[in-house]
Protein backbone atom coordinates (compact mmCIF):
# COMPACT_ATOMS: atom_id res chain seq x y z
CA UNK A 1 -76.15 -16.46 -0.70
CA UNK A 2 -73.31 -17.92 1.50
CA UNK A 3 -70.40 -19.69 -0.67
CA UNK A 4 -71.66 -18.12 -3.89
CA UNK A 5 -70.82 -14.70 -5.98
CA UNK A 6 -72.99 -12.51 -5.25
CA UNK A 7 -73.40 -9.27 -7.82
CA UNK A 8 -75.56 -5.91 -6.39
CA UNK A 9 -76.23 -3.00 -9.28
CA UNK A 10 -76.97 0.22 -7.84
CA UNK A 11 -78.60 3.06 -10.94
CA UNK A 12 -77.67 6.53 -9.59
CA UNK A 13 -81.71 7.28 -10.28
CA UNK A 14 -82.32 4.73 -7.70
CA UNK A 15 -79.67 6.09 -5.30
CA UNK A 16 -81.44 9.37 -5.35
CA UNK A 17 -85.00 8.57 -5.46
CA UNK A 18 -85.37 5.19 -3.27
CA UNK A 19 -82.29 5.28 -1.02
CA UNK A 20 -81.80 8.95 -0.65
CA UNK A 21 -81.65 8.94 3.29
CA UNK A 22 -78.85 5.29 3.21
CA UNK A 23 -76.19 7.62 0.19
CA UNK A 24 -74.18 10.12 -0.03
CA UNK A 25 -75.57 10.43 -3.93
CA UNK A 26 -74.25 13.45 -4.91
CA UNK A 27 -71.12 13.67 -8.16
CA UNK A 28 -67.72 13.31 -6.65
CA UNK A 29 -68.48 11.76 -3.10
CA UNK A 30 -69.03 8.67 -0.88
CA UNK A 31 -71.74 6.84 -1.57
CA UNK A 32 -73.01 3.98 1.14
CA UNK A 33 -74.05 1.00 -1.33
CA UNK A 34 -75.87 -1.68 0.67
CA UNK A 35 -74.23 -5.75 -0.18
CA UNK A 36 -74.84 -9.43 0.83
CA UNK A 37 -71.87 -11.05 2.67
CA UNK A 38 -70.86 -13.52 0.75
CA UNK A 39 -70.66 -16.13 3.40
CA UNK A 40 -73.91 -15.54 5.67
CA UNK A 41 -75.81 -13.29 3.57
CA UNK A 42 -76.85 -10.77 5.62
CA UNK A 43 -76.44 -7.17 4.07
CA UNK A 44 -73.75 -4.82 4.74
CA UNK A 45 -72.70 -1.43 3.56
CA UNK A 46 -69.72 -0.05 2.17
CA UNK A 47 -68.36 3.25 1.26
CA UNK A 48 -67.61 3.78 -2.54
CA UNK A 49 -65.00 6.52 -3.33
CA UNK A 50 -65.19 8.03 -6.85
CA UNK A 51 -61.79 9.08 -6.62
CA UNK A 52 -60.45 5.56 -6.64
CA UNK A 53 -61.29 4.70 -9.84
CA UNK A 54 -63.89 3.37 -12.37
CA UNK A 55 -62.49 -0.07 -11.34
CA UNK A 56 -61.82 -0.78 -7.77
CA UNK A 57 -61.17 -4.21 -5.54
CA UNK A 58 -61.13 -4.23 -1.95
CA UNK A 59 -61.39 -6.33 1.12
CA UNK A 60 -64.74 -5.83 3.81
CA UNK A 61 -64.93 -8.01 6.07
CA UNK A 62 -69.10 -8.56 7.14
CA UNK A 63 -70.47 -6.71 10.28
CA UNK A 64 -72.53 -9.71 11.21
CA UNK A 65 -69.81 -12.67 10.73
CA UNK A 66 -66.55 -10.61 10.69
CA UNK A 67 -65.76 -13.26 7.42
CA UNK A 68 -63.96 -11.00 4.63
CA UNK A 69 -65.81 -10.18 1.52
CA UNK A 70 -63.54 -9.75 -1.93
CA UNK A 71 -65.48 -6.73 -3.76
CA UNK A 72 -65.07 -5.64 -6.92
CA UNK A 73 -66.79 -2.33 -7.79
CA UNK A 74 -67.66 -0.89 -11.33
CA UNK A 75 -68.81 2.22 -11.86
CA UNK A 76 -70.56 2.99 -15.77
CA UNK A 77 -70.53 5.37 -17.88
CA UNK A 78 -73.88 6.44 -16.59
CA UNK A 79 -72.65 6.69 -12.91
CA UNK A 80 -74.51 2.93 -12.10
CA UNK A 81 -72.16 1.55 -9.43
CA UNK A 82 -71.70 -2.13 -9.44
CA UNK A 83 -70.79 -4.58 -6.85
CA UNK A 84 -69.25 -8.33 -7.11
CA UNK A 85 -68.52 -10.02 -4.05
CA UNK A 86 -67.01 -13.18 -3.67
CA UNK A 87 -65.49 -14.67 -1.29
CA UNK A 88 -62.09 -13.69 -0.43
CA UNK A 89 -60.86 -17.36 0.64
CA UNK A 90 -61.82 -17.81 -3.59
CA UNK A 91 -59.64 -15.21 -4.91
């Protein structure tokens, strides 16, 4: 939704079982978690690194529109990764 916050939730059950072939699912590496651009909508991917933290915020700027996307990621106890982008012209 361009102009708007836009929050993605990714359950590592679904990682595995629906987007096995789009993440690198496994404990302890990348994972490619698909996101809306903030500004035109269309969906992107980004890398998340486990070793960076529970708690990470970054700067991606969209594939389509080359705008840059604020994203906050979260990662649960349960190993759910999830994604808040805003965007960065907001922060």
């Amino acid at each position: 939704m361009p102009g708007g916050l836009i929050e993605t939730a990714v359950s590592s059950r679904e990682s595995r079982d629906d987007r096995q072939s789009n993440l690198l699912a496994t404990s302890g590496r990348l994972r490619l978690v698909p996101y809306s651009c903030a500004f035109c909508g269309e969906e992107n991917e980004v890398f998340v690194d486990p070793s960076g933290g529970r708690r990470q915020t970054f700067t991606e700027d969209c594939t389509v529109c080359c705008r840059p996307n604020m994203i906050t990621l979260t990662v649960d106890d349960d190993g759910d990764v999830h994604l808040q982008v805003t965007q960065e012209y907001e922060a």
